[in-house]
Protein backbone atom coordinates (compact mmCIF):
# COMPACT_ATOMS: atom_id res chain seq x y z
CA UNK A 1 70.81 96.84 119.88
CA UNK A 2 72.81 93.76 118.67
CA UNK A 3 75.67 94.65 116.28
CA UNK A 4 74.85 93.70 112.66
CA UNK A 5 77.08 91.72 110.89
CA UNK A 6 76.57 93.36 107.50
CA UNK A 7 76.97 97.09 106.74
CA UNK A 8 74.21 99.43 106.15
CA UNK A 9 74.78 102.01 102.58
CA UNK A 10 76.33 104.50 104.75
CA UNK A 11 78.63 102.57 106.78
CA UNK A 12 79.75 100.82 103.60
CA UNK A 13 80.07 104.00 101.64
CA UNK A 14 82.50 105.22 104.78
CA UNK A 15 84.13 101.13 104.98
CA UNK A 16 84.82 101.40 101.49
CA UNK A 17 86.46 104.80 100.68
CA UNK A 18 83.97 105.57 97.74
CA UNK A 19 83.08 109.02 99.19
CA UNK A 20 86.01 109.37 97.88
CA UNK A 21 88.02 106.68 96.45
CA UNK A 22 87.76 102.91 97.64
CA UNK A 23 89.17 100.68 100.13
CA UNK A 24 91.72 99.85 102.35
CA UNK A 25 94.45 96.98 103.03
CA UNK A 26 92.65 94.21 103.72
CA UNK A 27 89.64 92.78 101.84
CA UNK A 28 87.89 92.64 105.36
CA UNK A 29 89.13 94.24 108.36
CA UNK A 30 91.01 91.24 110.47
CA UNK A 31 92.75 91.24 113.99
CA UNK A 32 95.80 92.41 114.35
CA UNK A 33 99.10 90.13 114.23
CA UNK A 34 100.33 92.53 117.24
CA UNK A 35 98.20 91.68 119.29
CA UNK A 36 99.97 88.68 120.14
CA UNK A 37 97.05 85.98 119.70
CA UNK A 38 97.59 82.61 118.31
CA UNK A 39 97.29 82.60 114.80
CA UNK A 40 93.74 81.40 113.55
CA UNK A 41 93.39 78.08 110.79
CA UNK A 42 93.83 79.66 107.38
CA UNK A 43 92.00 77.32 104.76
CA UNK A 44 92.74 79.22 101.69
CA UNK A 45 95.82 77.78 100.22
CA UNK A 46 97.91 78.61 97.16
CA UNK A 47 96.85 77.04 94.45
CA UNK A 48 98.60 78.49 91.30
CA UNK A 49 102.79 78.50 90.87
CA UNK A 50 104.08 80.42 87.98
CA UNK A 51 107.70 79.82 86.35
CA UNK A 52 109.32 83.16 87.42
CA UNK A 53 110.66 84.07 84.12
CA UNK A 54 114.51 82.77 83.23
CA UNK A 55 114.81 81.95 87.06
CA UNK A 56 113.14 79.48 86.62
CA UNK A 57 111.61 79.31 90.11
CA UNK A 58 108.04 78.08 90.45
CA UNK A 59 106.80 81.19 92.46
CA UNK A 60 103.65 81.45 94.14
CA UNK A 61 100.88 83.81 92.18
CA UNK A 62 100.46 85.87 95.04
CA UNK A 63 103.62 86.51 97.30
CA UNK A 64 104.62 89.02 99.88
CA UNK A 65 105.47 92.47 99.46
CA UNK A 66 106.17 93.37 103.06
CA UNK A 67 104.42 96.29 105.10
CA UNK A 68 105.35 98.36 107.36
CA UNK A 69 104.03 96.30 110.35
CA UNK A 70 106.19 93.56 110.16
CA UNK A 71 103.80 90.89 111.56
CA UNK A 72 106.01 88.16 111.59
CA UNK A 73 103.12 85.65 112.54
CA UNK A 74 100.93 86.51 109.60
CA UNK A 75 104.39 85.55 107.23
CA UNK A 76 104.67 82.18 108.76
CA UNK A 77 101.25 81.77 108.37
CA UNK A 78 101.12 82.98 104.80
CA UNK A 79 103.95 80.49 104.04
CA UNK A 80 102.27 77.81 106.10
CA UNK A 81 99.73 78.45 102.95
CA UNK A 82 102.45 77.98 100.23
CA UNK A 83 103.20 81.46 99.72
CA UNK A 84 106.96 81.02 98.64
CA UNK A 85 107.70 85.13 97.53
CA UNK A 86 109.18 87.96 99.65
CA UNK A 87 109.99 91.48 98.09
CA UNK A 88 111.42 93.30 100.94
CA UNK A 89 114.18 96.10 101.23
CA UNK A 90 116.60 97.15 103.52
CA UNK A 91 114.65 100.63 103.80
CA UNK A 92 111.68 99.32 104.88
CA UNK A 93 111.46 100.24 108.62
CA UNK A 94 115.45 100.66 108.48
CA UNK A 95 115.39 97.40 108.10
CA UNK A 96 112.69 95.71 110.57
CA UNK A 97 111.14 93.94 107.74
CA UNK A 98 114.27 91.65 106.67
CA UNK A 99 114.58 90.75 110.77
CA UNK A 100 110.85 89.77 110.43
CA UNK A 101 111.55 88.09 107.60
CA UNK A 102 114.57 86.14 108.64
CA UNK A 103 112.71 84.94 111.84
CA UNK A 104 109.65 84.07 109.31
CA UNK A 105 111.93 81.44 107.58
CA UNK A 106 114.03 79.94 110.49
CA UNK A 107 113.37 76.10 110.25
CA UNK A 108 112.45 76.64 106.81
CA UNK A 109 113.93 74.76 103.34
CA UNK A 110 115.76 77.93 102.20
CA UNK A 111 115.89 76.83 98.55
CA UNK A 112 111.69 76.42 98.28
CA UNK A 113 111.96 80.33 98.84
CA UNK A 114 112.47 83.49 96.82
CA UNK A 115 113.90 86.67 98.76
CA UNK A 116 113.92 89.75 96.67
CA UNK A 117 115.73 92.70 98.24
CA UNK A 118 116.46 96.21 97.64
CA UNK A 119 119.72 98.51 98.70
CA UNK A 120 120.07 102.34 98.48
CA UNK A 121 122.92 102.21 95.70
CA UNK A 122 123.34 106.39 96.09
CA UNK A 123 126.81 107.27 97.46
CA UNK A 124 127.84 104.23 96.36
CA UNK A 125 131.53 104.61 94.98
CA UNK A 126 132.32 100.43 94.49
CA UNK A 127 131.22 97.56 95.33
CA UNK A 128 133.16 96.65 98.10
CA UNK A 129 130.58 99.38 99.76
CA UNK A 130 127.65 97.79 98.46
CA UNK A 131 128.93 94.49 100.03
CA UNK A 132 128.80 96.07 103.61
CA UNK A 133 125.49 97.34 102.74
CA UNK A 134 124.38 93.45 101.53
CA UNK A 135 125.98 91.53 104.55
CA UNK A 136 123.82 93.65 106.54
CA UNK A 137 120.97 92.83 104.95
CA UNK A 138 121.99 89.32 104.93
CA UNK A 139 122.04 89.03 108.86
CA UNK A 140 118.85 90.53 109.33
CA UNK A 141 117.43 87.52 106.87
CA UNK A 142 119.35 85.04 108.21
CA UNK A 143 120.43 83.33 105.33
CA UNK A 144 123.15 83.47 103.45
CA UNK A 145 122.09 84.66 100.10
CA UNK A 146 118.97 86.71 98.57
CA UNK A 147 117.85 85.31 95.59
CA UNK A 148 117.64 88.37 93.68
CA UNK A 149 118.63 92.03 94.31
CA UNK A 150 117.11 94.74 92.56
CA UNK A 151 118.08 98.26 91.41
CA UNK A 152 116.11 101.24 92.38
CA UNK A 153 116.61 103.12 88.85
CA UNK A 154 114.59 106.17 88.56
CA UNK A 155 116.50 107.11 84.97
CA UNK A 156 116.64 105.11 81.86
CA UNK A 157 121.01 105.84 81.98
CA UNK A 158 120.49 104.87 85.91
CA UNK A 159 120.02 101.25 84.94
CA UNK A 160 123.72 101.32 83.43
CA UNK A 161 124.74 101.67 87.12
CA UNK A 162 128.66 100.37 86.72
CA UNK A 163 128.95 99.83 90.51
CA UNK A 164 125.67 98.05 90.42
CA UNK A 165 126.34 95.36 87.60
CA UNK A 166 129.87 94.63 88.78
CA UNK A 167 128.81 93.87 92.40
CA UNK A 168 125.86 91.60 90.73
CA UNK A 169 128.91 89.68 89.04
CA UNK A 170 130.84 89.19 92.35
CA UNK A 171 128.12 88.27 94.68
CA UNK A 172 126.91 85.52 91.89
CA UNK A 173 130.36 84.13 92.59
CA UNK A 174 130.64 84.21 96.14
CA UNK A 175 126.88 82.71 95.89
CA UNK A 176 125.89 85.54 98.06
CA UNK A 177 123.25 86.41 94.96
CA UNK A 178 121.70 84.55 92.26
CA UNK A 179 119.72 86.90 90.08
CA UNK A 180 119.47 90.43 89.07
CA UNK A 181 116.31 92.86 89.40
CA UNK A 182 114.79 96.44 88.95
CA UNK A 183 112.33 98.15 90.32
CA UNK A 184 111.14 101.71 90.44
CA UNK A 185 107.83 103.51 90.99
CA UNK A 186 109.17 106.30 88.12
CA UNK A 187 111.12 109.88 89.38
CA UNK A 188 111.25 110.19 92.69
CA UNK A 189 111.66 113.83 92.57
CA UNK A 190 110.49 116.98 90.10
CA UNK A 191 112.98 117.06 87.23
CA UNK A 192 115.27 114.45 89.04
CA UNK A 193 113.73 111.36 87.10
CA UNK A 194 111.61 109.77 84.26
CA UNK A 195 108.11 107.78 83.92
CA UNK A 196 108.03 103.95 85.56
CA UNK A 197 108.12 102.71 81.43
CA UNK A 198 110.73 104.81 80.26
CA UNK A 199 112.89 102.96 82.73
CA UNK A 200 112.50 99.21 82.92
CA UNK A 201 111.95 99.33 79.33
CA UNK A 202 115.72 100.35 79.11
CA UNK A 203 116.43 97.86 81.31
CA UNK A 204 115.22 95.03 79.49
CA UNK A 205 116.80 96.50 76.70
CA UNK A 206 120.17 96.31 78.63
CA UNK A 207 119.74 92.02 78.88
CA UNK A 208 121.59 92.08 81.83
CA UNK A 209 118.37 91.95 84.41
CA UNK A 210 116.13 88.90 85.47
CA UNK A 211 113.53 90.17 87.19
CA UNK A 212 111.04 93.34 87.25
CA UNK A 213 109.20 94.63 89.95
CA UNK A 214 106.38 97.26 88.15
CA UNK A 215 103.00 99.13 88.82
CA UNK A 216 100.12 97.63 86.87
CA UNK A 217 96.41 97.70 88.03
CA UNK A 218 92.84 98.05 86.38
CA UNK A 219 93.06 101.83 85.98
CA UNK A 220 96.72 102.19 85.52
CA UNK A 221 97.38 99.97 82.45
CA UNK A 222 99.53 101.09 79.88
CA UNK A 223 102.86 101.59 81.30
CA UNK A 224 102.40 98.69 82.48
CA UNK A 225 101.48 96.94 79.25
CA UNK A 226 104.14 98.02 77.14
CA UNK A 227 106.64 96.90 79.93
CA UNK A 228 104.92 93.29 80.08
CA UNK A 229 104.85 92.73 77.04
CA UNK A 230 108.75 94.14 75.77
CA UNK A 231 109.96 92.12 78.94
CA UNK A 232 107.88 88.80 78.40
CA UNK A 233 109.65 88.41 75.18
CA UNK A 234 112.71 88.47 77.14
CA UNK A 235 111.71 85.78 79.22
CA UNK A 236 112.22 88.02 82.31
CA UNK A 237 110.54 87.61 86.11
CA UNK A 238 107.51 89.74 86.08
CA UNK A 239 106.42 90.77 89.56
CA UNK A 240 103.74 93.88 90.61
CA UNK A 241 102.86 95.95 92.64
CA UNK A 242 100.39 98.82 93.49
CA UNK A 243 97.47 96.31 91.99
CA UNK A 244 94.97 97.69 94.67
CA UNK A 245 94.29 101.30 93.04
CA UNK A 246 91.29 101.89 95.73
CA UNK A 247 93.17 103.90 98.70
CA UNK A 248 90.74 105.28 101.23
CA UNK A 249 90.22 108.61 100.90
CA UNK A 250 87.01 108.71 103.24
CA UNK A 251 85.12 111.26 105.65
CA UNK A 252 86.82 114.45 103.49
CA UNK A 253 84.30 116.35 105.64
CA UNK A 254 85.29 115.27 108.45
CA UNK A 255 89.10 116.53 107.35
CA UNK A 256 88.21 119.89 106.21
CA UNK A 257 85.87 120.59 109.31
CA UNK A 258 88.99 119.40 111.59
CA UNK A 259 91.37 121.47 109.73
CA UNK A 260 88.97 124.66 110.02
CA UNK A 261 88.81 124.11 113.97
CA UNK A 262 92.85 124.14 113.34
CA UNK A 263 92.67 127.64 112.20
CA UNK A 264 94.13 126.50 108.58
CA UNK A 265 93.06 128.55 105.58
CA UNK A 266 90.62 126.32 103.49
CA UNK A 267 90.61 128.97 100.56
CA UNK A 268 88.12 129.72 97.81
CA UNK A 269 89.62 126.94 95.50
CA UNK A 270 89.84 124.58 97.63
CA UNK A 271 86.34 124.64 98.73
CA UNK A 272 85.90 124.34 94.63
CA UNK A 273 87.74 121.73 94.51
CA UNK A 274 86.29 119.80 97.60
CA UNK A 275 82.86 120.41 95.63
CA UNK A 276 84.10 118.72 92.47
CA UNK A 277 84.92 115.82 95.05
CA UNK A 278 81.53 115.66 96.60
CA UNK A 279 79.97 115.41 92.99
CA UNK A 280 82.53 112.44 92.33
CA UNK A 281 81.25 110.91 95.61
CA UNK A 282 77.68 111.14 94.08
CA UNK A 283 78.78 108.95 91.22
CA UNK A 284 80.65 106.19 93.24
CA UNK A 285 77.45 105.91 95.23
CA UNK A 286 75.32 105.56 92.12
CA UNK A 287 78.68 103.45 91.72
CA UNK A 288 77.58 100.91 95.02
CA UNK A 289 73.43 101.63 94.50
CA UNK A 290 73.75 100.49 90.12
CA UNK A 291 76.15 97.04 90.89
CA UNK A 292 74.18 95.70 94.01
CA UNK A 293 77.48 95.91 96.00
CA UNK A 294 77.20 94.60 99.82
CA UNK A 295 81.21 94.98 101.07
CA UNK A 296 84.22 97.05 99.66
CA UNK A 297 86.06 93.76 99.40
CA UNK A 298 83.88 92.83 96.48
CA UNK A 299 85.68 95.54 94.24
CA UNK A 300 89.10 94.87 95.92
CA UNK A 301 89.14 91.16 94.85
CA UNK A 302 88.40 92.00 91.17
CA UNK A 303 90.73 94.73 91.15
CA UNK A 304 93.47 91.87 92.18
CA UNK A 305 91.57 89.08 89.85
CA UNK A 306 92.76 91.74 87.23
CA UNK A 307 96.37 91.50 87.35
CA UNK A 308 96.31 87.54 88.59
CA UNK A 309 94.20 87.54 84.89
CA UNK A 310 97.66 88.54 82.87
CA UNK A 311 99.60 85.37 82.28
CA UNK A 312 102.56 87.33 81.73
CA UNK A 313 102.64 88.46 85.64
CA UNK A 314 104.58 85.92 87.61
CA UNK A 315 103.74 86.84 90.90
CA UNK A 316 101.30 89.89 92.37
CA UNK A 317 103.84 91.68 95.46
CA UNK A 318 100.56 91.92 98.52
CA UNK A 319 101.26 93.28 101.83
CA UNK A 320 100.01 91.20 104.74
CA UNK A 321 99.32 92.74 107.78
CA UNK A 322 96.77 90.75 109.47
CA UNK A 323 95.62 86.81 109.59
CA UNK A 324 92.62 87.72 107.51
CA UNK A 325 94.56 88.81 105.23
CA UNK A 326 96.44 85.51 104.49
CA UNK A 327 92.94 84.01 104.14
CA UNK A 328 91.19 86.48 101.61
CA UNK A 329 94.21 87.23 99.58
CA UNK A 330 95.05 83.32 99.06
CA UNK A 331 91.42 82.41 98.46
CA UNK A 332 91.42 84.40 95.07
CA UNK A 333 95.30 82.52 94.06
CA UNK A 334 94.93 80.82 90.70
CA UNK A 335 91.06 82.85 89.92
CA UNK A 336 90.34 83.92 86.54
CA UNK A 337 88.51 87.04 86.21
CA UNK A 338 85.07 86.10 85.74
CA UNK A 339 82.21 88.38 83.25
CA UNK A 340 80.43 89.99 86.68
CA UNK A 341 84.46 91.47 87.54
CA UNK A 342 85.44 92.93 84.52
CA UNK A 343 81.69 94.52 84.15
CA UNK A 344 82.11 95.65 87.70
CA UNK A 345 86.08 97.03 87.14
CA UNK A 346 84.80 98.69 83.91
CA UNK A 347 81.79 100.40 85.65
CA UNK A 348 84.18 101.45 88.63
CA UNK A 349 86.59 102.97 86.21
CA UNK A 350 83.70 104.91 84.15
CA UNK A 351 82.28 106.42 87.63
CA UNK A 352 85.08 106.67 89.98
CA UNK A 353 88.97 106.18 88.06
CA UNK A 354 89.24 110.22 88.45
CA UNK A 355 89.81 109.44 92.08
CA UNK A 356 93.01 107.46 91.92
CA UNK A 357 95.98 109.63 91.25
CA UNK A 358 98.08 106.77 88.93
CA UNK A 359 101.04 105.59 90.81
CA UNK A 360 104.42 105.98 89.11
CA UNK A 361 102.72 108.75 86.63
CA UNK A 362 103.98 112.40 87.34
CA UNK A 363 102.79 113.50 84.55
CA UNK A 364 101.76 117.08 86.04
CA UNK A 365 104.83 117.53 88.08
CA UNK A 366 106.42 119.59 85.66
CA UNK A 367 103.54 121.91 86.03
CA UNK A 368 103.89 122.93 89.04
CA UNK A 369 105.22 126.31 90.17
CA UNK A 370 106.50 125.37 93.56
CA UNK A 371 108.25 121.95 92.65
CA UNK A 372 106.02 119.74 94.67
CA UNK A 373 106.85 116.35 94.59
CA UNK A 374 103.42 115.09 93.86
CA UNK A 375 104.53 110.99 92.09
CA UNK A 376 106.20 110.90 95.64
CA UNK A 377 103.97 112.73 98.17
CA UNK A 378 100.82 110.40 96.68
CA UNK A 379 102.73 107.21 97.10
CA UNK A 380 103.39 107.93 100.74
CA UNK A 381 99.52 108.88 101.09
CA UNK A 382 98.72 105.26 99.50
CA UNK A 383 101.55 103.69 102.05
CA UNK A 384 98.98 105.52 105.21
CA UNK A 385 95.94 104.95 103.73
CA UNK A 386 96.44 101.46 101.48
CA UNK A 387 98.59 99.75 103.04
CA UNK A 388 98.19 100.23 106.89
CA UNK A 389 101.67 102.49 107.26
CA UNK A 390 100.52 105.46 108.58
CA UNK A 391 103.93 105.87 110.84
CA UNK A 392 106.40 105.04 108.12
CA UNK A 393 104.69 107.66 106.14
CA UNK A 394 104.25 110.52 108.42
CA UNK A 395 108.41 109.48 108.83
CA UNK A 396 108.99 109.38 105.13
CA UNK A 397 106.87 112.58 104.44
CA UNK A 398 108.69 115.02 107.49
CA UNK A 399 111.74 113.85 106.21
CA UNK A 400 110.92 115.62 102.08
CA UNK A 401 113.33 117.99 101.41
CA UNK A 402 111.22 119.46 98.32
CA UNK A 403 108.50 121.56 98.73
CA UNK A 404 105.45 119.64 100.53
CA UNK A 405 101.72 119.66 99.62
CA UNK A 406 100.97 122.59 102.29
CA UNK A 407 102.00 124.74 99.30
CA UNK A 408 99.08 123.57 97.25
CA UNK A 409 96.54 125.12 99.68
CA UNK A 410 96.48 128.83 97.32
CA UNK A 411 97.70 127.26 94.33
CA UNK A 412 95.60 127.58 91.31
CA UNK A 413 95.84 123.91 90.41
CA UNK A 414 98.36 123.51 87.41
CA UNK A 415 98.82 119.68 88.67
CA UNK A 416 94.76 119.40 87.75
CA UNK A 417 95.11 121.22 84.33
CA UNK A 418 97.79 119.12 82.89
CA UNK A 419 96.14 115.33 84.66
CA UNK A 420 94.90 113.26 81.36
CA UNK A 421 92.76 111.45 84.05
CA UNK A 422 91.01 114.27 85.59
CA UNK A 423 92.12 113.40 89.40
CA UNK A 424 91.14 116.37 91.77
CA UNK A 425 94.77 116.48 92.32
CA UNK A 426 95.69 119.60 94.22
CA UNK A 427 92.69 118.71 96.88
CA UNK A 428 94.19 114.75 97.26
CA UNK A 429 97.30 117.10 97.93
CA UNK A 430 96.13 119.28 100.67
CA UNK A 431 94.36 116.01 102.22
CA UNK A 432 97.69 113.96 101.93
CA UNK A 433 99.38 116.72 103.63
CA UNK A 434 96.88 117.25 106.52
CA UNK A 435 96.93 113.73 107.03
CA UNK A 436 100.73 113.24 106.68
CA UNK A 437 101.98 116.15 108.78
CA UNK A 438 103.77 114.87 112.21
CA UNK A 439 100.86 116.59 114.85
């Protein structure tokens, strides 16, 4: 039988995630940049710069928000394409992606780019530490100054961070740094933080930052909004991430069949809650059958058109892990989002939005009996399953010193009572944790 080139309802149900929630990295799966082939011709090109706030750097609309994978042939390719953007961090791969980086830009006019980094500023007693910590980073970019580096607040007080601000103030001397940033995905642990909005909107209320990195996508909108617009009127560098709400929670089946063969307890509430999923699955494929869809990628691309839309968003943070991916993500750079998107985002939110646990939210965490980190655990299920980092995860995950999601298996599901958005929360759990769990 000759393999078809389109997808049958099934396969695209299983391509797509919406048994259970949507799709993966790439808007079509693409060859890997591992695999040491010679990069294909990319024809999509960037087509829309944006003034980056009181930078005023002309940043690409789409830039790079590095993966775990650290292809450093799909970068130069992506900057081939006029992709001028990094957000990277010293923590990401202990620090693989700034080498990848740094060979990405060798050859390259240094001041046509925009590095954002990130350090750990915990433990931090002055900035002569912080320093060491930046040089470091520094070599592994070859260059000799980041254009911005952020804060990782995860309180409102946190932005205030003495050690911080003063080190800002001496690196902008030495030239080692030009601008100042924060970022945060909200509290990073039960009780040990506060929401995403809370924070940056204190720290554009401190004046002292020039750029924002923030979660904002289709179904996760206000925190977002109230931060755009607060900041905007600042004049500060808007950048986002987590726009692609649509992680892949596919072949659940398949899961809880495998982790019955295990000889792990699948309880009576979480075969109740596994029902409630299979009814959702119903609805996303009246979802595909009611908008005519033929690929996954069709929702992914007006899930990005979304935040690309906002003309307060300076530039959308995209991981690129594949040559494909340089060619689908740049093809949608400077698109408006047309009447069939938003009908098709709205319609996608009305029959499948209680599958995305909202990023940055941890809303229900203060419900739960056993301290479960869920704002955390569900961002390293979205690094495995969205963006292609299924080894930094498992690391990130083994390495939680709160409770994990294995303690969700006989809960009674406080984390589901208290969700506003009705997310199936304690089964994404249990999945995240089977999934996440070094074998």
């Amino acid at each position: 039988m000759s393999k078809r080139k389109g997808l049958d309802r099934r396969d695209f149900i299983k391509a797509s995630a919406f048994g259970l929630a949507g799709v993966g990295t790439t808007l079509a799966a693409g060859p890997a940049a591992a695999s040491g082939q010679t990069a294909p011709p990319v024809s999509a090109k960037i087509k829309s710069y944006r003034t980056l706030g009181r930078t005023g750097f002309k940043a690409s609309d789409i830039g790079i928000g590095t993966s775990q994978t650290f292809p450093t042939e799909v970068l130069k390719a992506a900057l081939d394409a006029g992709v001028n953007y990094f957000d990277t961090s010293e923590g990401y791969g202990r620090g693989q992606a700034e080498r990848s980086i740094g060979e990405a830009i060798k050859g390259r006019d240094r001041k046509s780019l925009f590095i954002t980094t990130k350090l750990r500023f915990d433990g931090l007693a002055d900035t002569a530490a912080v320093a060491a910590k930046l040089d470091q980073s520094l070599e592994r970019l070859q260059t000799d100054y980041v254009d911005c580096l952020m804060l990782g607040p995860s309180t409102a007080a946190s932005v205030k961070n003495e050690v911080y601000h003063q080190a800002i103030e001496e690196f902008k001397k030495q030239g080692k740094v030009r601008f100042s940033g924060a970022g945060t995905h909200g509290s990073r642990m039960p009780g040990q933080g506060e929401p995403m909005d809370t924070i940056l909107l204190a720290a554009v209320e401190d004046g002292r930052f020039d750029v924002l990195l923030l979660v904002y996508n289709f179904l996760q909108k206000e925190p977002g909004e109230k931060i755009l617009e607060a900041a905007s009127k600042k004049n500060l560098g808007l950048t986002i991430m987590k726009s692609n709400p649509l992680g892949r929670y596919y072949d659940t089946k398949n899961r809880i069949e495998q982790m019955t063969k295990d000889g792990q307890p699948i309880d009576e509430r979480m075969q109740k809650s596994m029902e409630q999923m299979a009814e959702t699955a119903k609805q996303a494929e009246a979802f595909i059958q009611k908008n005519g869809l033929k690929t996954p990628a069709e929702v992914k691309a007006a899930a990005l058109k979304f935040v690309l839309a906002d003309a307060r968003v300076h530039t959308l943070n995209l991981a690129f892990n594949t040559f494909d991916d340089v060619q689908n993500f740049l093809a949608l750079s400077g698109a408006g989002l047309g009447g069939k998107d938003r009908v098709l985002l709205a319609s996608y939110e009305k029959d499948c939005g209680s599958l995305y646990c909202r990023h940055a939210c941890g809303v229900c965490e203060s419900e739960c009996p056993s301290g479960v980190a869920v704002n955390t655990i569900m961002r390293y299920n979205h690094y495995f399953e969205a963006q292609g980092s299924e080894k930094y995860a498992m690391e990130e995950y083994a390495a939680l010193e709160t409770a994990k999601a294995d303690a969700c298996r006989t809960c009674a599901g406080w984390c589901e009572r208290a969700c506003p958005y009705g997310v199936p929360v304690r089964t994404l759990l249990c999945l995240a944790h089977t999934q996440l769990t070094l074998p």
